[in-house]
C-alpha atoms as a PDB file:
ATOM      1  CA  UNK A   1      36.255  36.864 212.423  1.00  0.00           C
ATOM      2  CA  UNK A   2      34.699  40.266 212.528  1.00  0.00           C
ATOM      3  CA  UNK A   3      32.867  41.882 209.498  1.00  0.00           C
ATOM      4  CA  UNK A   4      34.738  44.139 207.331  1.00  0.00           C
ATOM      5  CA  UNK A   5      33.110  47.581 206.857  1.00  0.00           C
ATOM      6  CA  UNK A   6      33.289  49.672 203.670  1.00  0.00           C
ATOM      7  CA  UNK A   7      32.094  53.255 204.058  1.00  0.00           C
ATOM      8  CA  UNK A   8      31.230  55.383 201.143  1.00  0.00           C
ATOM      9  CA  UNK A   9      30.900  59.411 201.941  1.00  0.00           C
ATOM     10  CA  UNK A  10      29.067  61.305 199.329  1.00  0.00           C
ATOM     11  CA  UNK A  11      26.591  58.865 197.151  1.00  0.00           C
ATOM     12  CA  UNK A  12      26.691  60.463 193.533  1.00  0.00           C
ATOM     13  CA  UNK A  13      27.807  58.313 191.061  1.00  0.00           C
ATOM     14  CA  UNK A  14      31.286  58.458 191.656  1.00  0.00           C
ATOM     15  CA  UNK A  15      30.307  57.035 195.058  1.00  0.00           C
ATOM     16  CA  UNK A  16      27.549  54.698 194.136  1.00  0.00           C
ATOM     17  CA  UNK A  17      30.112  53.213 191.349  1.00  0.00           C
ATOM     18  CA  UNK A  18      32.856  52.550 194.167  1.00  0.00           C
ATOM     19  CA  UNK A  19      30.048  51.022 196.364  1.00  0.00           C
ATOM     20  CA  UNK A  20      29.412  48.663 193.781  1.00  0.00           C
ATOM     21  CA  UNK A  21      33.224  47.928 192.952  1.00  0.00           C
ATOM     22  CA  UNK A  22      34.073  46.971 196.620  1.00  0.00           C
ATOM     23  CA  UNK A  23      30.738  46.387 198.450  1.00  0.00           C
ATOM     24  CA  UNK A  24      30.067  43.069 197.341  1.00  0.00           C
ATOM     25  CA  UNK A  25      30.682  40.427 200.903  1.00  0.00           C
ATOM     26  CA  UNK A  26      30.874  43.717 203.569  1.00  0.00           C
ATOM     27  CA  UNK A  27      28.953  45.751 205.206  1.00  0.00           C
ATOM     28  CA  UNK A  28      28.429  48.913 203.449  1.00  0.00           C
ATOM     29  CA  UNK A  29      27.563  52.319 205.191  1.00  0.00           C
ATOM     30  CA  UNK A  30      26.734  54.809 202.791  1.00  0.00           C
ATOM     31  CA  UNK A  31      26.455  58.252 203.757  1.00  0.00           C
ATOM     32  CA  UNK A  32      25.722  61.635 202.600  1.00  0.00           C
ATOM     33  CA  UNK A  33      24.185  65.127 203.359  1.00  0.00           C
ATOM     34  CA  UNK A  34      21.093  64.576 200.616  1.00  0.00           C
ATOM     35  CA  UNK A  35      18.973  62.217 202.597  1.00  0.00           C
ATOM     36  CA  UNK A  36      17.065  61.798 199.668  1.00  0.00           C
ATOM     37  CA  UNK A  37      20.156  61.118 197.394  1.00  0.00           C
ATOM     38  CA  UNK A  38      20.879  58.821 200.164  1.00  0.00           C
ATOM     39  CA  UNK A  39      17.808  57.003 200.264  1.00  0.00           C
ATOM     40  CA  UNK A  40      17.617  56.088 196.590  1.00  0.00           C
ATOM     41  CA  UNK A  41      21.372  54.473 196.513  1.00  0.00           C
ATOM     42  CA  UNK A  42      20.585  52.488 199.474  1.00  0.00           C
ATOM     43  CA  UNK A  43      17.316  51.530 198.168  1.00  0.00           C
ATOM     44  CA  UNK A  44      19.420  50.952 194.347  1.00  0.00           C
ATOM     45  CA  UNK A  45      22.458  48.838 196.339  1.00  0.00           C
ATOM     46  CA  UNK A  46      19.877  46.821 198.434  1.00  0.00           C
ATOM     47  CA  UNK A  47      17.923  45.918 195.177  1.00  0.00           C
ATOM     48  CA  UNK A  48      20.955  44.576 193.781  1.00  0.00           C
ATOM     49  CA  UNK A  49      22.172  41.998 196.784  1.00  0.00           C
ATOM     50  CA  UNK A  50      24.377  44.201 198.988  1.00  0.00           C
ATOM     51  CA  UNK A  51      24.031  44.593 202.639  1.00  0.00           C
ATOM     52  CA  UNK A  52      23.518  48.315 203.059  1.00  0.00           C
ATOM     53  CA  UNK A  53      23.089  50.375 206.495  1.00  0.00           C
ATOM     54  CA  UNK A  54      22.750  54.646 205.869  1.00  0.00           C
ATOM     55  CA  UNK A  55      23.731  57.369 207.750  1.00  0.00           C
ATOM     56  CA  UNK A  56      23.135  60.858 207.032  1.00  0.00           C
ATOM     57  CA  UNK A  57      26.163  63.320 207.791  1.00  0.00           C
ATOM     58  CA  UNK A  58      27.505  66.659 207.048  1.00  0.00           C
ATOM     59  CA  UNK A  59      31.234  66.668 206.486  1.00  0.00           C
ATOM     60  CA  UNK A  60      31.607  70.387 207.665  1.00  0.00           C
ATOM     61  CA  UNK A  61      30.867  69.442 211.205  1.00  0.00           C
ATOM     62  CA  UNK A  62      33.265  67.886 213.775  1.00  0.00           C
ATOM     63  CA  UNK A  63      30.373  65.840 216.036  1.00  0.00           C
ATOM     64  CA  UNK A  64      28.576  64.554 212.559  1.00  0.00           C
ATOM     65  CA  UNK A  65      31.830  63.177 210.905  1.00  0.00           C
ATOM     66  CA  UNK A  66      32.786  61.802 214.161  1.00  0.00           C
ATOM     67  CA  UNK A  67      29.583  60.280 214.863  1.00  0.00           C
ATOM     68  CA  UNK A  68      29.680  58.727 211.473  1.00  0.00           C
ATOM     69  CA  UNK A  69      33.330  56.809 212.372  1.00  0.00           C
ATOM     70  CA  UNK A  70      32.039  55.869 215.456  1.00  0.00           C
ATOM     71  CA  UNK A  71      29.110  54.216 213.869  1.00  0.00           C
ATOM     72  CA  UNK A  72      30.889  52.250 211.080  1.00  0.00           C
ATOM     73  CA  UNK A  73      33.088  51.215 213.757  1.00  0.00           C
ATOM     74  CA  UNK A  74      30.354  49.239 215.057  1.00  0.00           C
ATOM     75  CA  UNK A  75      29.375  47.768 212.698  1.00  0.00           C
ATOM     76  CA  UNK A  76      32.716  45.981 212.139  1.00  0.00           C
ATOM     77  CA  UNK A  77      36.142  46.554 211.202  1.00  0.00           C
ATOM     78  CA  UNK A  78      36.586  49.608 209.318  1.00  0.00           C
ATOM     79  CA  UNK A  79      38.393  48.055 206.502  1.00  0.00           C
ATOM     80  CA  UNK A  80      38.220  50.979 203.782  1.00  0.00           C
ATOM     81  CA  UNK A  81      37.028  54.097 203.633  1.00  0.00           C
ATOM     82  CA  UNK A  82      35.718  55.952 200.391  1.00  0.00           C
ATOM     83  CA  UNK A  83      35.321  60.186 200.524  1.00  0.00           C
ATOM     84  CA  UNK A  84      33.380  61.341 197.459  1.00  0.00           C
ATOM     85  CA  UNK A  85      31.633  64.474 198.979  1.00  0.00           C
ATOM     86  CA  UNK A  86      31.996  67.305 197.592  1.00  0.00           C
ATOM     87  CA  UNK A  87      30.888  70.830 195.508  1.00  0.00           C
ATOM     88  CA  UNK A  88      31.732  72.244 192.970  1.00  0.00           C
ATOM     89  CA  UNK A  89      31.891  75.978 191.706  1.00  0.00           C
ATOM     90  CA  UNK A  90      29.346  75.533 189.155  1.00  0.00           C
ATOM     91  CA  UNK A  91      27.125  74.552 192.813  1.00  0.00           C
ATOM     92  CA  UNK A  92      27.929  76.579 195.317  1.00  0.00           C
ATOM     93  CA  UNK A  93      29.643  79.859 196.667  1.00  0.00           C
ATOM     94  CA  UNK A  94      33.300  79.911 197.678  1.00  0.00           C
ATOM     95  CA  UNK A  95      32.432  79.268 201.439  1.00  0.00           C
ATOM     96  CA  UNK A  96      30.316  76.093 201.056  1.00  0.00           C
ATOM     97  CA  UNK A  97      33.286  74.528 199.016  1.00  0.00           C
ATOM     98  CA  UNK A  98      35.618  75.573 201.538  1.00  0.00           C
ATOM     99  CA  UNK A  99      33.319  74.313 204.197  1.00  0.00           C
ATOM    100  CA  UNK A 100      32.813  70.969 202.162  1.00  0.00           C
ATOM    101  CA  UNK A 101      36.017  70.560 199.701  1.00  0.00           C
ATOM    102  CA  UNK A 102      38.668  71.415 202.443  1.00  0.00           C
ATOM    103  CA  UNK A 103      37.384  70.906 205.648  1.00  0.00           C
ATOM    104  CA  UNK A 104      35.096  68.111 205.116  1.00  0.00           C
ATOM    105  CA  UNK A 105      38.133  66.180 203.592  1.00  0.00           C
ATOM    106  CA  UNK A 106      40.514  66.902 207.100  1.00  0.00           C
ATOM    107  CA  UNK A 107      37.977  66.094 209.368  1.00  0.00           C
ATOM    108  CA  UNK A 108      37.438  62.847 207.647  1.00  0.00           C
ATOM    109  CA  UNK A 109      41.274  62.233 207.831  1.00  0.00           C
ATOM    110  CA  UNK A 110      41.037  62.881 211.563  1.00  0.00           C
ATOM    111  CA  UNK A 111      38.070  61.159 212.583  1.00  0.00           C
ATOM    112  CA  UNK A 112      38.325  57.890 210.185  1.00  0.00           C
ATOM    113  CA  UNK A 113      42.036  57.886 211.039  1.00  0.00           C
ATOM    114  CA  UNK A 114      41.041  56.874 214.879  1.00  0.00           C
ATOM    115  CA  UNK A 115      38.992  54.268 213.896  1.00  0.00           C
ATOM    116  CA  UNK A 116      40.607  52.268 210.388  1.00  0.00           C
ATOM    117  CA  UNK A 117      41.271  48.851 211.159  1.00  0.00           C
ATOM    118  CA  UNK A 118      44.701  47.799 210.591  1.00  0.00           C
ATOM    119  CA  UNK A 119      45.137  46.790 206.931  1.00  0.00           C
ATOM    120  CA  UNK A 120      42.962  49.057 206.452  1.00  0.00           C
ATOM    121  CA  UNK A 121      43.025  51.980 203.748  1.00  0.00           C
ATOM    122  CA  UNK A 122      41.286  54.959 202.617  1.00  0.00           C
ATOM    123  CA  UNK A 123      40.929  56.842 199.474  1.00  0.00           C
ATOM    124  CA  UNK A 124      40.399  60.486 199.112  1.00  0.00           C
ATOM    125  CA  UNK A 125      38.619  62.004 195.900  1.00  0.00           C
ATOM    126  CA  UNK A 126      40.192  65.440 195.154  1.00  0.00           C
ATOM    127  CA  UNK A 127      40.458  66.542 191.218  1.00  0.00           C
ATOM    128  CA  UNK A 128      42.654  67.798 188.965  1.00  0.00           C
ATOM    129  CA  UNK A 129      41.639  71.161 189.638  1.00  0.00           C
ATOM    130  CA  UNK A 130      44.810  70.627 192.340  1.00  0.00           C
ATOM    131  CA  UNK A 131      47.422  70.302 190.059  1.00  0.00           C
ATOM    132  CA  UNK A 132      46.253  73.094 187.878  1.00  0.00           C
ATOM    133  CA  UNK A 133      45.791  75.713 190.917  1.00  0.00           C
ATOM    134  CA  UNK A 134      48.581  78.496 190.802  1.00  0.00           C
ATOM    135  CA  UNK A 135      51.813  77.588 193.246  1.00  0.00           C
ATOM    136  CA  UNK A 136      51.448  77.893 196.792  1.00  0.00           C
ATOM    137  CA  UNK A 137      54.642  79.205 198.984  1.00  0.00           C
ATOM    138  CA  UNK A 138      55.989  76.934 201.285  1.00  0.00           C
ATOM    139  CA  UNK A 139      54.391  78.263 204.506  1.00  0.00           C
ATOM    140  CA  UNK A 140      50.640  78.184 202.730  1.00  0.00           C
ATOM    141  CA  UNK A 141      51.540  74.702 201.923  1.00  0.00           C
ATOM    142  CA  UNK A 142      52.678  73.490 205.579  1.00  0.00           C
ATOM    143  CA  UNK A 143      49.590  75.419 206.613  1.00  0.00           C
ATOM    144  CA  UNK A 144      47.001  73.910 204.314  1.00  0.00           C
ATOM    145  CA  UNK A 145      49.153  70.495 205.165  1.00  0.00           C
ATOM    146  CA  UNK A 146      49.565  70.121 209.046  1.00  0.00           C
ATOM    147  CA  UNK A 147      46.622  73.325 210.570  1.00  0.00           C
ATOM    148  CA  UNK A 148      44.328  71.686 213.486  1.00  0.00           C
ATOM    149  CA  UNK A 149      40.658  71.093 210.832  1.00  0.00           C
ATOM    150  CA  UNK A 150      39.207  73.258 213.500  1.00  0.00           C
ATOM    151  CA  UNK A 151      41.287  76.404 212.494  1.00  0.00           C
ATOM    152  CA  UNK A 152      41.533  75.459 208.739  1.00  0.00           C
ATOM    153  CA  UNK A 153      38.747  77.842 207.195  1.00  0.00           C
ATOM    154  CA  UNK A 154      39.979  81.138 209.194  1.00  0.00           C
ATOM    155  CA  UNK A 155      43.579  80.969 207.699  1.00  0.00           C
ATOM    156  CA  UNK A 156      44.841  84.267 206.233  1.00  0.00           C
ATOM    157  CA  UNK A 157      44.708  83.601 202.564  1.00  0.00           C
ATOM    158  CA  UNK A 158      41.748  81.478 202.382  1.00  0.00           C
ATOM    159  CA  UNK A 159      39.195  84.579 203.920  1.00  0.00           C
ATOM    160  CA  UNK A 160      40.669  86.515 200.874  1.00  0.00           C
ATOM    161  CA  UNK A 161      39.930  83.961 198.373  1.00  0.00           C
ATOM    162  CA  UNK A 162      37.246  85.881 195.881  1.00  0.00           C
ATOM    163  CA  UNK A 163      35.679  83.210 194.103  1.00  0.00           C
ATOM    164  CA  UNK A 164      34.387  79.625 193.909  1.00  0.00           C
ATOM    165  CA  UNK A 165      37.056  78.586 191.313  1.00  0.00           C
ATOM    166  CA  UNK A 166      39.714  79.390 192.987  1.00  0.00           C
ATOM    167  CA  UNK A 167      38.182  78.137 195.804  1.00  0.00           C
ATOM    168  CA  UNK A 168      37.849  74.939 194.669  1.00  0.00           C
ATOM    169  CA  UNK A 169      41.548  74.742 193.867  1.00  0.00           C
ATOM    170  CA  UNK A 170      42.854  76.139 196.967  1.00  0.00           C
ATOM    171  CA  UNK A 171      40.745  72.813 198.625  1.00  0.00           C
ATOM    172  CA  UNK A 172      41.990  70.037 195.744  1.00  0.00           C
ATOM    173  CA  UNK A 173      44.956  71.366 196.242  1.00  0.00           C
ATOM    174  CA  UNK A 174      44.777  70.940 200.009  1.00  0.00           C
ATOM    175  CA  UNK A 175      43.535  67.191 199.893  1.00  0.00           C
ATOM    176  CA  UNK A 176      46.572  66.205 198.086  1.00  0.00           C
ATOM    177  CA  UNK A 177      48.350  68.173 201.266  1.00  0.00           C
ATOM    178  CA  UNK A 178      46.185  66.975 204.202  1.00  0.00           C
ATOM    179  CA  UNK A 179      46.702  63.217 202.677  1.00  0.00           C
ATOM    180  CA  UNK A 180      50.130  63.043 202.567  1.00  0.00           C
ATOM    181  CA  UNK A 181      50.426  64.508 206.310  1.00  0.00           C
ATOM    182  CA  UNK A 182      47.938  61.996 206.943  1.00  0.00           C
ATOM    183  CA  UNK A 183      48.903  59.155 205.803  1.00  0.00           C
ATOM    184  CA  UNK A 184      51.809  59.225 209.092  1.00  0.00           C
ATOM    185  CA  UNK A 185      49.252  58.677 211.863  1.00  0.00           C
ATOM    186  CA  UNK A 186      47.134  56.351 209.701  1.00  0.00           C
ATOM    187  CA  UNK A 187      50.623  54.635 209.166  1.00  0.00           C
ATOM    188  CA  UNK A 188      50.743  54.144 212.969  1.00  0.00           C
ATOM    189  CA  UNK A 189      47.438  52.282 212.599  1.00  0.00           C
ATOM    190  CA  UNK A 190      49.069  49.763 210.079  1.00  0.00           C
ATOM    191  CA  UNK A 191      46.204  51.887 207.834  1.00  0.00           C
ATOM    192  CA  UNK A 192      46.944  53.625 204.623  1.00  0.00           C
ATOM    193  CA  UNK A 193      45.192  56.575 202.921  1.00  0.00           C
ATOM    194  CA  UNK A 194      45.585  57.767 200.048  1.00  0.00           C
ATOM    195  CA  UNK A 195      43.729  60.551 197.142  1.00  0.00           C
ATOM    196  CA  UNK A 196      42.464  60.208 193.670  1.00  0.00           C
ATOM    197  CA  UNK A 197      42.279  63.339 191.312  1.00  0.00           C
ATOM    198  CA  UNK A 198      39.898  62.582 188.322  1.00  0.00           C
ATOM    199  CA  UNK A 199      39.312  64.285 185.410  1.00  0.00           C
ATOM    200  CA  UNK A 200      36.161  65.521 183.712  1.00  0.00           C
ATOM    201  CA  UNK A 201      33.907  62.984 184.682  1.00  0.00           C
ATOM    202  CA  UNK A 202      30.333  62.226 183.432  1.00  0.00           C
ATOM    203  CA  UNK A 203      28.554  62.407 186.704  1.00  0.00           C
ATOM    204  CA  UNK A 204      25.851  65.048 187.265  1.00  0.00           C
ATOM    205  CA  UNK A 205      28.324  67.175 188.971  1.00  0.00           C
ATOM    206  CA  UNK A 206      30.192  66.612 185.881  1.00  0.00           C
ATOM    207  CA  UNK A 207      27.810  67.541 183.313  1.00  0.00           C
ATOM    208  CA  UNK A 208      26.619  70.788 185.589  1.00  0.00           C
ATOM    209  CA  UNK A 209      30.398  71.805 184.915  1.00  0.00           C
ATOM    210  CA  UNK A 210      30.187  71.366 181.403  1.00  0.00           C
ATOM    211  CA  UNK A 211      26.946  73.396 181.058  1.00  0.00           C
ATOM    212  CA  UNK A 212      28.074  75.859 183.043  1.00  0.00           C
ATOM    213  CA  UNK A 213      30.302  78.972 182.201  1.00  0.00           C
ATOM    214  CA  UNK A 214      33.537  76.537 181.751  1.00  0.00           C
ATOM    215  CA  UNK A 215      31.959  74.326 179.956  1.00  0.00           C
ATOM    216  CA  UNK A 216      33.786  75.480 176.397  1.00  0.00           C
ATOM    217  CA  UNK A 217      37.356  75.361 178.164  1.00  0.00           C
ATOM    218  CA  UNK A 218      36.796  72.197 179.821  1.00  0.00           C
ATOM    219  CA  UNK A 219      35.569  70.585 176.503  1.00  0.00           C
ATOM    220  CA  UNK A 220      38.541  72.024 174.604  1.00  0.00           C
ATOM    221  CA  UNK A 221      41.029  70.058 177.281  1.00  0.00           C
ATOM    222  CA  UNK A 222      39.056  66.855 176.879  1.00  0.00           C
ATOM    223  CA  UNK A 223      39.266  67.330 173.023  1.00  0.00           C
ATOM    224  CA  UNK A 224      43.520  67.940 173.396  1.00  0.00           C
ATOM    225  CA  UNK A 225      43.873  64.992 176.253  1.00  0.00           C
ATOM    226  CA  UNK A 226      45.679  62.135 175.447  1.00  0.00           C
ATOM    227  CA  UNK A 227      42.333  59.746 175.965  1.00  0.00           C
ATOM    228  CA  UNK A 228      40.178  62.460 173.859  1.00  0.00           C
ATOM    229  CA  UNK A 229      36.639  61.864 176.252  1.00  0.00           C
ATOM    230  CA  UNK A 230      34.924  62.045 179.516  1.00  0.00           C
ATOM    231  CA  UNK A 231      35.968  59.797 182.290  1.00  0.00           C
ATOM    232  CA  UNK A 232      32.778  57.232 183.610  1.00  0.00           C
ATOM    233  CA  UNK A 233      32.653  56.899 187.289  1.00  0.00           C
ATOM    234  CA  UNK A 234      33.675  53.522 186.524  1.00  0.00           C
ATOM    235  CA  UNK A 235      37.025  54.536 185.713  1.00  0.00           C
ATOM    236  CA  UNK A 236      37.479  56.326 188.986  1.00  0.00           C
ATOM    237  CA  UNK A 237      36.505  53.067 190.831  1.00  0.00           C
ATOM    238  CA  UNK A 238      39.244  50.906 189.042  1.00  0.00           C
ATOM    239  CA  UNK A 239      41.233  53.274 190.726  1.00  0.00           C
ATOM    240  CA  UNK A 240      40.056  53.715 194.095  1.00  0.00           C
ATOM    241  CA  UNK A 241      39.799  49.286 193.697  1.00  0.00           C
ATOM    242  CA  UNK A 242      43.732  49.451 193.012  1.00  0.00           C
ATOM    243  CA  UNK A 243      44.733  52.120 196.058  1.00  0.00           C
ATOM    244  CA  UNK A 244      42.333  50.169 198.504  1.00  0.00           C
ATOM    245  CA  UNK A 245      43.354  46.444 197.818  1.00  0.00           C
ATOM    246  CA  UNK A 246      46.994  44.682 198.220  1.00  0.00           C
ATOM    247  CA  UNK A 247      48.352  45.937 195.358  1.00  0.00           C
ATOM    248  CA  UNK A 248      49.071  49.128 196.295  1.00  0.00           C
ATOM    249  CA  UNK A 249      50.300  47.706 199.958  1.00  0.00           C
ATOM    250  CA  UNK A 250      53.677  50.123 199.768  1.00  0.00           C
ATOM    251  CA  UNK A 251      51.391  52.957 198.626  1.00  0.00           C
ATOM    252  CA  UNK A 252      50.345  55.614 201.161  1.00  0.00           C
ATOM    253  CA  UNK A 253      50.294  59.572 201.003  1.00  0.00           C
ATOM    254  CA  UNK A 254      49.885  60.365 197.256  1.00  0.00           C
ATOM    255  CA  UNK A 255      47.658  61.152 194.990  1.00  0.00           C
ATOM    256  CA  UNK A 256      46.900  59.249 191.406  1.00  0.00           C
ATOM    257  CA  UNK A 257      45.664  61.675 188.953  1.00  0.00           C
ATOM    258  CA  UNK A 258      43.199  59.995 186.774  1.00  0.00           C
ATOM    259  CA  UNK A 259      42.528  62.351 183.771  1.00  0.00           C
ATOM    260  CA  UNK A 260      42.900  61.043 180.790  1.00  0.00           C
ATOM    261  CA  UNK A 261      45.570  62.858 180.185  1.00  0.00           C
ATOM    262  CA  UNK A 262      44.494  66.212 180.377  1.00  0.00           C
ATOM    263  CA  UNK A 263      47.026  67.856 183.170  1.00  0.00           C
ATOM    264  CA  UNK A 264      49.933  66.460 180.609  1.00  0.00           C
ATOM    265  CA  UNK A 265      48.215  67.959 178.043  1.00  0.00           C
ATOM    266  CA  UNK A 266      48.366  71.314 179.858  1.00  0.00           C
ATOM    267  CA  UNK A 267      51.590  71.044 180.874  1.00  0.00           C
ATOM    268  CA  UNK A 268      52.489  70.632 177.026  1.00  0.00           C
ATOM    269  CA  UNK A 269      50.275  73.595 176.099  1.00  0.00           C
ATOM    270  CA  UNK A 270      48.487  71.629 173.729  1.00  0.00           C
ATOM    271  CA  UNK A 271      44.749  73.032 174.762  1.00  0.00           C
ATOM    272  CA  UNK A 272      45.535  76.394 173.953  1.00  0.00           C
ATOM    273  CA  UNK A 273      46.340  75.773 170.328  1.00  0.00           C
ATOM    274  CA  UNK A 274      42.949  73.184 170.175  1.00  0.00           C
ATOM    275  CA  UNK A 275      41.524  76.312 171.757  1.00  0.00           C
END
């Protein structure tokens, strides 16, 4: 019986949280782009029993994500596959989240989709930011949804896009998109994949957001949300534990939003009158 291999892309806590959840009896490969970041969650992990291996990788390029599958796939069957990595505005200019947000996610899809072991299944972390990002026409979707990765980032209306919030959107936006026109070839793998879109989440990358210049608004939508606080990485892993195991077995190509609340919220205008 071969060992089962649980990858984890992008190490923050979000990442280091799932680790934990489903790491415990496989093999883990951790990876990220912070080698340092990296170093200290394998070194955390391996403290703590689990048998940890560590790549570094940059989910912009082709070769590096497909290096990475390759890898994991010898290690042992690729049994589930975890993609935290990611920036946010309050981090980095429009391009870099394009570069990391969009395209990092499809090459993923691509690469991890020729290796996943049948059973398998993946899970995608986009945000709510895609369900809040103004309507896309039908041809931006089926672009965003079905483009070769390789030509993703010189589309039309993503070279115009001004700014890293809307940016970072555009790419939530297009995970939900490039997982459900995944999920068909992972299908023919007897794989499933799948995306989660948390909330405000007390991570680092959560509480730069909050300190940053949308801090106030963000707060405001916490405050009006049916749950009323921050999400814990923890809750994102219950999650990703639910899409990944058997109980989700007739569940491919969707996203769970895990917000607390707050998208209803703002769909009921509620945060503009706590505003």
């Amino acid at each position: 019986m071969g060992v089962n291999t649980l990858v984890v892309i992008g190490v923050g806590g979000m990442g280091q949280s799932m680790a934990r959840r489903q790491g415990a009896g496989k093999k883990v490969l951790l990876a990220d782009f912070d080698e340092r970041v990296l170093s200290t969650a394998a070194e955390a992990l391996l403290g703590e029993g689990y048998d940890v291996v560590t790549s570094p990788v940059d989910v912009s390029s082709r070769s590096s994500v497909a290096d990475l599958a390759e890898r994991a796939a010898e290690l042992g069957d690729v049994t589930e596959i975890v993609h935290t990595a990611g920036l946010s505005p309050a981090q980095a200019p429009v391009a870099a989240i394009l570069a990391v947000d969009l395209l990092g996610v499809a090459l993923t899809l691509e690469e991890f989709g020729r290796v996943v072991a049948h059973g398998g299944a993946g899970v995608v972390l986009s945000s709510m930011a895609g369900h809040l990002t103004p309507p896309l026409d039908a041809e931006q979707e089926r672009a965003l949804a079905h483009t070769p990765a390789d030509e993703l980032l010189d589309l039309p209306f993503l070279t115009q896009v001004a700014s890293g919030a809307v940016g970072y959107g555009l790419a939530k936006r297009a995970n939900h998109l490039r997982v459900q026109a995944a999920a068909v070839a992972w299908g023919r793998r007897g794989a499933r994949i799948n995306s989660i879109s948390p909330g405000v989440i007390s991570t680092p990358m959560g509480q730069q957001e909050l300190a940053g210049d949308s801090g106030t608004a963000m707060r405001a939508m916490v405050d009006a949300s049916a749950a009323g606080r921050l999400g814990t990485p923890a809750d994102i892993a219950a999650a990703a534990a639910f899409l990944l195991g058997p109980d989700s077995a007739f569940i491919s190509g969707t996203d769970l939003l895990v917000d607390g609340g707050v998208v209803a919220a703002l769909h009921t205008d509620r945060p503009n009158r706590a505003a």
